[in-house]
PDB file of N, CA and C in Angstrom:
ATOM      1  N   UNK A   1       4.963   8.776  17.206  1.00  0.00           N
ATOM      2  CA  UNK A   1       5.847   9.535  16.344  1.00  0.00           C
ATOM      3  C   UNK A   1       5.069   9.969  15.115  1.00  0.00           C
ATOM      4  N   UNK A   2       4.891  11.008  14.950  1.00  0.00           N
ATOM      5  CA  UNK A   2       4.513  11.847  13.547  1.00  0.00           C
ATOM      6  C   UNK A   2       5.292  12.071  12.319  1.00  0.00           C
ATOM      7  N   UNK A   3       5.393  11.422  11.060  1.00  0.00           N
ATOM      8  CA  UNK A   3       5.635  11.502   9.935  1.00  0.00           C
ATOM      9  C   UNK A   3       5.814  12.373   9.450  1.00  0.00           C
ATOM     10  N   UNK A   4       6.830  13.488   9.032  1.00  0.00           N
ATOM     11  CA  UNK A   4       6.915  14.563   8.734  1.00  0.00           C
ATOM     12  C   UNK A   4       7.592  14.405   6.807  1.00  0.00           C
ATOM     13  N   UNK A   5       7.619  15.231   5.964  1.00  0.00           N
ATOM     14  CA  UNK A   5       8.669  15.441   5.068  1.00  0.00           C
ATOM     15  C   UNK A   5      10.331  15.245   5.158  1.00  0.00           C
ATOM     16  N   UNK A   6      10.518  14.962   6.580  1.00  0.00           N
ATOM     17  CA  UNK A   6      12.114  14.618   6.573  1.00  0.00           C
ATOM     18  C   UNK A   6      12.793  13.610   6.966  1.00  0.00           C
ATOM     19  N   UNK A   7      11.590  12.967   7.835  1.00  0.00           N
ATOM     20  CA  UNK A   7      11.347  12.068   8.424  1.00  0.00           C
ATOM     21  C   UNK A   7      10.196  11.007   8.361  1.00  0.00           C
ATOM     22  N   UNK A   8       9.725  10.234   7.141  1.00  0.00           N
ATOM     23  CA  UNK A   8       8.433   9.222   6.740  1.00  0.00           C
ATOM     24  C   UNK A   8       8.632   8.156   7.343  1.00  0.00           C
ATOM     25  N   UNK A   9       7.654   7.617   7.997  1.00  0.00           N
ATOM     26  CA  UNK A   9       7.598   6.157   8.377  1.00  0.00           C
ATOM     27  C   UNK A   9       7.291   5.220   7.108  1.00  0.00           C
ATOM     28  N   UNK A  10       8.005   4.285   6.722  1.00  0.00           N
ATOM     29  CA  UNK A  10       7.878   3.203   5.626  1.00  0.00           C
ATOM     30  C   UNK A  10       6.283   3.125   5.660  1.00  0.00           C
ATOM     31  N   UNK A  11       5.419   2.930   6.894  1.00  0.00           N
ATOM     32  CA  UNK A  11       3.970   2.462   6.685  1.00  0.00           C
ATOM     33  C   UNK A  11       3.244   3.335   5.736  1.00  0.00           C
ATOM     34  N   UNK A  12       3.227   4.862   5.939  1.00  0.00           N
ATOM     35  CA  UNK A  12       3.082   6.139   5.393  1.00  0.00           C
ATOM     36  C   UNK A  12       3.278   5.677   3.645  1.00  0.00           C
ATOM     37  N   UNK A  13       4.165   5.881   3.813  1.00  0.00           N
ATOM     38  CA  UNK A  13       5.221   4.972   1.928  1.00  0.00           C
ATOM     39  C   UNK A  13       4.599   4.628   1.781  1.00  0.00           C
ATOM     40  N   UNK A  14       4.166   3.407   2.478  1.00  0.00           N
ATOM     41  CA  UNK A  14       3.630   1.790   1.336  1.00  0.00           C
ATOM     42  C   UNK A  14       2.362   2.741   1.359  1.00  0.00           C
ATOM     43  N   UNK A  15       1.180   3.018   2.023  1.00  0.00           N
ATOM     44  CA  UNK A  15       0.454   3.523   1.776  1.00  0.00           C
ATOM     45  C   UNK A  15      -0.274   4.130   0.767  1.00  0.00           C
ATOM     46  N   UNK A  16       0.976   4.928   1.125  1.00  0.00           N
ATOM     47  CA  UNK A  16       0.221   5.863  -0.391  1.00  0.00           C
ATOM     48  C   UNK A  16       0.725   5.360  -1.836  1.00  0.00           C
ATOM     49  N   UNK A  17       1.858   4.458  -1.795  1.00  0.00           N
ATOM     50  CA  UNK A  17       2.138   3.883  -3.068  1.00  0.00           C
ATOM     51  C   UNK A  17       1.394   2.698  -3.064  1.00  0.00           C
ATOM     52  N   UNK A  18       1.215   1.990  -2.137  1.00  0.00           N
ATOM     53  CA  UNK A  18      -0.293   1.360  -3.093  1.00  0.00           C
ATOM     54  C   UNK A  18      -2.280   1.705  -2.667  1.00  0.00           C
ATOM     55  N   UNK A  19      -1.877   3.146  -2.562  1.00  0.00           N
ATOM     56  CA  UNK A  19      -3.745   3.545  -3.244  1.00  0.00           C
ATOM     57  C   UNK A  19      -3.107   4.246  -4.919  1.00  0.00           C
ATOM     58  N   UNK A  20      -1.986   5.006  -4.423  1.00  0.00           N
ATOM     59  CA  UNK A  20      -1.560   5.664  -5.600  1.00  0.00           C
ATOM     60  C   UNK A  20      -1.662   4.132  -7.040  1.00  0.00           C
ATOM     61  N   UNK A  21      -0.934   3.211  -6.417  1.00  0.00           N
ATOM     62  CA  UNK A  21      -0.554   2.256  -7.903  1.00  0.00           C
ATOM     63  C   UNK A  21      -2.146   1.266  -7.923  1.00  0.00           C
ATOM     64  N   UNK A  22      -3.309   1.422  -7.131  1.00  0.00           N
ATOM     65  CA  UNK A  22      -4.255   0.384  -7.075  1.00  0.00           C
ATOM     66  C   UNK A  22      -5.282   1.593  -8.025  1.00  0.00           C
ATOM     67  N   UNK A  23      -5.031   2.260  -7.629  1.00  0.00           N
ATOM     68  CA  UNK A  23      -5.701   3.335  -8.545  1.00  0.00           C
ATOM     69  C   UNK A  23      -5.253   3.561 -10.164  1.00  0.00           C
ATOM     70  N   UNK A  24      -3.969   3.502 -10.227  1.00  0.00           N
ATOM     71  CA  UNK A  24      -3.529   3.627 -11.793  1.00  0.00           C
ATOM     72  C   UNK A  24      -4.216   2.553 -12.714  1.00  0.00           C
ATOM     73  N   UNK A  25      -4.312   1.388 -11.648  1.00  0.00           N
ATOM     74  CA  UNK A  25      -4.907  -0.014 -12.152  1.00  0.00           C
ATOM     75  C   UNK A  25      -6.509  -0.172 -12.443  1.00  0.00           C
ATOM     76  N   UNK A  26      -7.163   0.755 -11.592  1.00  0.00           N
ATOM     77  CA  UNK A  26      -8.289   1.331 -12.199  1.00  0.00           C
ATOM     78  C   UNK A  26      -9.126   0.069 -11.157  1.00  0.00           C
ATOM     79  N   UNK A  27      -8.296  -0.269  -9.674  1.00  0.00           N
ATOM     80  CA  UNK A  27      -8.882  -1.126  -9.043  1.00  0.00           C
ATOM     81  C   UNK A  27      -9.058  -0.219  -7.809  1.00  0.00           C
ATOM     82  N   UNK A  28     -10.617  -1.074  -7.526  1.00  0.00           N
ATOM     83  CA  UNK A  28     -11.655  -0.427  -6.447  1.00  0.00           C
ATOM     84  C   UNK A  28     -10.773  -1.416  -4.982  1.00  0.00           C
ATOM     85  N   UNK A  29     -10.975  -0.910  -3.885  1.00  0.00           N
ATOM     86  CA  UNK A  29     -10.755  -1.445  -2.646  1.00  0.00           C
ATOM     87  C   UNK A  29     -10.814  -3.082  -2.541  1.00  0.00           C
ATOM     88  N   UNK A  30     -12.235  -3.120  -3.094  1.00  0.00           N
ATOM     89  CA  UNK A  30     -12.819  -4.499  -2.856  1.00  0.00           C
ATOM     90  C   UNK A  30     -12.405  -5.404  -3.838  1.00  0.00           C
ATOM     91  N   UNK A  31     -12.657  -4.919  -5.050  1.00  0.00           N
ATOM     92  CA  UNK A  31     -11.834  -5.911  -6.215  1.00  0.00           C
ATOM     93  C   UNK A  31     -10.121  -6.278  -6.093  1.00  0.00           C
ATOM     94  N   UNK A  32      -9.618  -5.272  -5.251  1.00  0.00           N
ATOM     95  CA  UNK A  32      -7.845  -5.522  -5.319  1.00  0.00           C
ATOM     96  C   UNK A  32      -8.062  -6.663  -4.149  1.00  0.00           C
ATOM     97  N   UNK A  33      -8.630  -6.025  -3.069  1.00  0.00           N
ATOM     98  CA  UNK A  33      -8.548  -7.282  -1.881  1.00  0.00           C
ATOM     99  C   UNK A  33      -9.213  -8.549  -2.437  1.00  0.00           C
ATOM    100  N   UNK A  34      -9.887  -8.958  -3.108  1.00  0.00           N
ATOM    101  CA  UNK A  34     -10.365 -10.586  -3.622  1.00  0.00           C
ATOM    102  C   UNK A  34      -9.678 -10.730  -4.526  1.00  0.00           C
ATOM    103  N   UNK A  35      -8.283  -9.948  -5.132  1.00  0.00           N
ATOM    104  CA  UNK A  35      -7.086 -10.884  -5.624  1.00  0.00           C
ATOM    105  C   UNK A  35      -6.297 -10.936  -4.922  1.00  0.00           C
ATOM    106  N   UNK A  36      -6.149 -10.219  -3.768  1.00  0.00           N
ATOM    107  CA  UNK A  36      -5.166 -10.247  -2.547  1.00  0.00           C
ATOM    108  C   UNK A  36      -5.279 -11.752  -1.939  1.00  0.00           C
ATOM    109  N   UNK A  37      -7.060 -11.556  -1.680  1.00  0.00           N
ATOM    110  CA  UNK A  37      -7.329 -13.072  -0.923  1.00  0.00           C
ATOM    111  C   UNK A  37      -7.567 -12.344   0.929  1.00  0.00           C
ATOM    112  N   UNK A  38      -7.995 -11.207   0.752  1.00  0.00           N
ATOM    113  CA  UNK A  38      -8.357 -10.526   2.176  1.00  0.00           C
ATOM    114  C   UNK A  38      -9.239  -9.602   2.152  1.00  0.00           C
ATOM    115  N   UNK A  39      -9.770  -9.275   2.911  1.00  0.00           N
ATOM    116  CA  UNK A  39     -11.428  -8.344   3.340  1.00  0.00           C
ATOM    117  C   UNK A  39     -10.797  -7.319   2.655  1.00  0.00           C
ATOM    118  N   UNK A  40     -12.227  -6.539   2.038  1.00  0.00           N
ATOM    119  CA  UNK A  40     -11.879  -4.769   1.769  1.00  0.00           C
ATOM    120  C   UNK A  40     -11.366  -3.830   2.754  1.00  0.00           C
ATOM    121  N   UNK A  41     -12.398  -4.518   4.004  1.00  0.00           N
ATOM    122  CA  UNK A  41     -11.611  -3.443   5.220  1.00  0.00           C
ATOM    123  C   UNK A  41     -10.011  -3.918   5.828  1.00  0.00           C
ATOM    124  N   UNK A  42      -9.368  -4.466   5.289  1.00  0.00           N
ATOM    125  CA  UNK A  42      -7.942  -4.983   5.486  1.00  0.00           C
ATOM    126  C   UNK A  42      -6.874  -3.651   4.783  1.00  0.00           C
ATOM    127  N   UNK A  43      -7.860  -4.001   3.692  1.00  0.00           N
ATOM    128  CA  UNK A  43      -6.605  -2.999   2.588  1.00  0.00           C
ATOM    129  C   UNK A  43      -7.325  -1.299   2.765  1.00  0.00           C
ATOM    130  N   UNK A  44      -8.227  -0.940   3.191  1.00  0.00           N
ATOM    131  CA  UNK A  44      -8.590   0.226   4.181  1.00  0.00           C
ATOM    132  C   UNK A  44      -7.559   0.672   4.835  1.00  0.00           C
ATOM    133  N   UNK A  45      -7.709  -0.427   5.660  1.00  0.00           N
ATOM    134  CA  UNK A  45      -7.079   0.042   7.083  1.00  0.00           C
ATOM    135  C   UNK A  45      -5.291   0.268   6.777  1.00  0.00           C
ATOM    136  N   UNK A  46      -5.070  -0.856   5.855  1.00  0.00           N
ATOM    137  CA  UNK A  46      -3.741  -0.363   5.441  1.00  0.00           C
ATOM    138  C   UNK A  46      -3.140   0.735   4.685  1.00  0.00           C
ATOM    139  N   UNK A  47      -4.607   1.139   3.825  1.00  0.00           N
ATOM    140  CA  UNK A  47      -3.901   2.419   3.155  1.00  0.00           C
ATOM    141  C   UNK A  47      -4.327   3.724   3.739  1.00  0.00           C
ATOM    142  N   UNK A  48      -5.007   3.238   5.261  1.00  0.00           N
ATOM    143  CA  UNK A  48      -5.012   4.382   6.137  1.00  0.00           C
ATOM    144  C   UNK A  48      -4.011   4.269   7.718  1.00  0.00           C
ATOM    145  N   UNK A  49      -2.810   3.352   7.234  1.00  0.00           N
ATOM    146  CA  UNK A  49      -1.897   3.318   7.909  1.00  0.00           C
ATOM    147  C   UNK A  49      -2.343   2.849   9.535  1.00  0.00           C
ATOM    148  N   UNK A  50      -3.340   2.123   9.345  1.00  0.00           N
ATOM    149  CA  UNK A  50      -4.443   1.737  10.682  1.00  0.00           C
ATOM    150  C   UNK A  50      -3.734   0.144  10.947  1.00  0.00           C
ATOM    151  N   UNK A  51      -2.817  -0.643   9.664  1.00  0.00           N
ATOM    152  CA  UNK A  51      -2.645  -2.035  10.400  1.00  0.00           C
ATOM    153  C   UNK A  51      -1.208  -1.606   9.630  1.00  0.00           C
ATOM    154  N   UNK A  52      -0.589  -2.223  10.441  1.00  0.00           N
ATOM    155  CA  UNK A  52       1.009  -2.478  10.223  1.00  0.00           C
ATOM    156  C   UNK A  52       1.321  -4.018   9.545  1.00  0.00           C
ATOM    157  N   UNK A  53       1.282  -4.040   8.149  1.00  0.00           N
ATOM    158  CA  UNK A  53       1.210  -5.202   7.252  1.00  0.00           C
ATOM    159  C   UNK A  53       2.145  -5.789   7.065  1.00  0.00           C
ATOM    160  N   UNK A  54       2.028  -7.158   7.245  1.00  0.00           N
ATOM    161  CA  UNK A  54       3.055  -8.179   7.179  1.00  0.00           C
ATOM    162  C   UNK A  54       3.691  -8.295   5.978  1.00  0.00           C
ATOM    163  N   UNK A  55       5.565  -9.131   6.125  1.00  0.00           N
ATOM    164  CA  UNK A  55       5.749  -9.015   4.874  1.00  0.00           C
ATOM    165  C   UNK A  55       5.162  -9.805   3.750  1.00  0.00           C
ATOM    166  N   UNK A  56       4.558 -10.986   4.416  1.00  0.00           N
ATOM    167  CA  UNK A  56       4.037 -11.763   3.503  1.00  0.00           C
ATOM    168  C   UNK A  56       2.727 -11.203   2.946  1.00  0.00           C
ATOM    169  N   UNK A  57       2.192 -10.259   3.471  1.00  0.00           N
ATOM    170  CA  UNK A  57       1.149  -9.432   2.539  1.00  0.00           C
ATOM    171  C   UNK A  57       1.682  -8.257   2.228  1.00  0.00           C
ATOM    172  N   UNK A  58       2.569  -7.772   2.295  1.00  0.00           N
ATOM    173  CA  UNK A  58       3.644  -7.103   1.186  1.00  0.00           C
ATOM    174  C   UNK A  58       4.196  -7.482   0.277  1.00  0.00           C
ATOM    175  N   UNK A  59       4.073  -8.741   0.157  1.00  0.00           N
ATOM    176  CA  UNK A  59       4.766  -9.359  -1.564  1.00  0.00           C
ATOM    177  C   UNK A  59       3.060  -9.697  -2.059  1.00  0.00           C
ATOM    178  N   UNK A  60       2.284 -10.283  -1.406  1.00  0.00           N
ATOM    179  CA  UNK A  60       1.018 -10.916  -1.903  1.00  0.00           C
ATOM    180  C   UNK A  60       0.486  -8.919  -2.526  1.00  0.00           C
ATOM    181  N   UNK A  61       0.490  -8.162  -2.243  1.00  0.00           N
ATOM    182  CA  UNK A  61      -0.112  -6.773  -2.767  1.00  0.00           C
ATOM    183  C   UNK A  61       0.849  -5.957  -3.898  1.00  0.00           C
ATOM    184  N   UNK A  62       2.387  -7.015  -3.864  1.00  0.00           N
ATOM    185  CA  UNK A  62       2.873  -6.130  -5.033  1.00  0.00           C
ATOM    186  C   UNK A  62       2.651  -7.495  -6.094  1.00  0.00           C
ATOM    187  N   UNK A  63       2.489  -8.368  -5.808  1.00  0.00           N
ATOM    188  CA  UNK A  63       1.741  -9.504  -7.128  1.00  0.00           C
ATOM    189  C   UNK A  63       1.071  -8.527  -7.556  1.00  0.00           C
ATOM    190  N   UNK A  64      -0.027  -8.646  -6.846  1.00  0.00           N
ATOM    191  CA  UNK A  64      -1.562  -8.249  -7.441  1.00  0.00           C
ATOM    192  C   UNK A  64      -1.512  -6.960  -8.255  1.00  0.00           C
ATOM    193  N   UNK A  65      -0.346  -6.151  -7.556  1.00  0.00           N
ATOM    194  CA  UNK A  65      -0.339  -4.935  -8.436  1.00  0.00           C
ATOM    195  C   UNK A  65       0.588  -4.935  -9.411  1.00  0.00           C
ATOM    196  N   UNK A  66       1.389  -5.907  -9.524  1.00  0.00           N
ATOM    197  CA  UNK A  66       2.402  -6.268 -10.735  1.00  0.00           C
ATOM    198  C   UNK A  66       3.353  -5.363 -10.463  1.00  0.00           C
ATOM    199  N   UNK A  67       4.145  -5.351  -9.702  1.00  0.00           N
ATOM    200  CA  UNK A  67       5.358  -4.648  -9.230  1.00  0.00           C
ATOM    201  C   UNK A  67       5.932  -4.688  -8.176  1.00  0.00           C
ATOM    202  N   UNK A  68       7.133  -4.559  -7.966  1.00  0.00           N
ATOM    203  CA  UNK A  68       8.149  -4.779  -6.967  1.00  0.00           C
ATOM    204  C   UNK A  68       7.505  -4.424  -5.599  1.00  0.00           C
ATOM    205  N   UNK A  69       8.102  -5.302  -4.324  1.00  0.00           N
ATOM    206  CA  UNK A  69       8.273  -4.392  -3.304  1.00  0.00           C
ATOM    207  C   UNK A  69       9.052  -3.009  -3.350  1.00  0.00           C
ATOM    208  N   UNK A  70       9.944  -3.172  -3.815  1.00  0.00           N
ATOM    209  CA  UNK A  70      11.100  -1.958  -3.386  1.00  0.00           C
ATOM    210  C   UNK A  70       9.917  -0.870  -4.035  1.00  0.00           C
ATOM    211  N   UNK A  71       8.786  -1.043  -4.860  1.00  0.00           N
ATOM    212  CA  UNK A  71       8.459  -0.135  -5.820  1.00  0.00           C
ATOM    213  C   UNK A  71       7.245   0.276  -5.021  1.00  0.00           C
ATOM    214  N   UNK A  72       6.588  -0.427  -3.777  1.00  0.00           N
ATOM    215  CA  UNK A  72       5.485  -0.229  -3.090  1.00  0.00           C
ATOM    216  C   UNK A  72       6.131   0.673  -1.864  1.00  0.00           C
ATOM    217  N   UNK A  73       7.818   0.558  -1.872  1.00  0.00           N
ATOM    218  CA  UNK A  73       8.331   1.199  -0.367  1.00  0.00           C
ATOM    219  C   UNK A  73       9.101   2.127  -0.870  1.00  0.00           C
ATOM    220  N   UNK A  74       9.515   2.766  -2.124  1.00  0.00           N
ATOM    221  CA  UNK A  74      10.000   3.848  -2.607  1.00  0.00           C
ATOM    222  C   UNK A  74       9.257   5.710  -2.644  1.00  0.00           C
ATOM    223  N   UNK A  75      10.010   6.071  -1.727  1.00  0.00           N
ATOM    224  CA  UNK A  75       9.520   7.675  -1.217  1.00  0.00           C
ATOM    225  C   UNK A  75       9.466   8.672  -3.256  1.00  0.00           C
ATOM    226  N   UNK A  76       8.343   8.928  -3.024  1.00  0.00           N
ATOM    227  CA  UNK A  76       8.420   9.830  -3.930  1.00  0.00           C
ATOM    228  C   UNK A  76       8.343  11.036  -3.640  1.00  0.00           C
ATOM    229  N   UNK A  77       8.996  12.594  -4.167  1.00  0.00           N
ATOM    230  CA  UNK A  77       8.576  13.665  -3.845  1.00  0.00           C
ATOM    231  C   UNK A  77       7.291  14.091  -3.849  1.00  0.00           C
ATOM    232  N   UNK A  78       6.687  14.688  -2.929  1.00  0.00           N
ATOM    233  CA  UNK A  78       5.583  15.136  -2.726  1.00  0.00           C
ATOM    234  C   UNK A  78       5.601  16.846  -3.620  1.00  0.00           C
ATOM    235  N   UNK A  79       4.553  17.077  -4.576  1.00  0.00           N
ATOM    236  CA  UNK A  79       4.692  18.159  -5.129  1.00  0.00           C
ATOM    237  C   UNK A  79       3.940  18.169  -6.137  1.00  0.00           C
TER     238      UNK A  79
END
């Protein structure tokens, strides 16, 4: 199934809200994953929608980024 504008898969979401929020933080791949407590190529693959991430490393990645789940799975307009 392909992800469109009307139709997003949550994985898509989290994605891009956390390179979007790991970036505001002024954190590199590798430095966010060794407060995560997991490989650089983990959080890669997740913010290239390559691993389907557990919830328990869905709360462990909104620690690290200091903010909610709901705030890592909230659709923003694209624009």
């Amino acid at each position: 199934m392909k992800a469109d504008r009307k139709t997003r898969l949550a994985r898509h979401v989290f994605a891009e809200n956390l390179r979007r929020r790991r970036k505001e933080l002024g954190l590199s791949q590798e430095t966010f994953a060794a407060l995560v407590g997991v490989h650089r190529t983990y959080v890669g693959a997740v913010e290239r929608c390559e691993k389907n991430i557990t919830l328990d490393n869905i709360e462990r990645f909104a620690i690290a980024l200091e903010c909610s789940i709901g705030e890592l799975l909230e659709e923003h307009d694209e624009g």
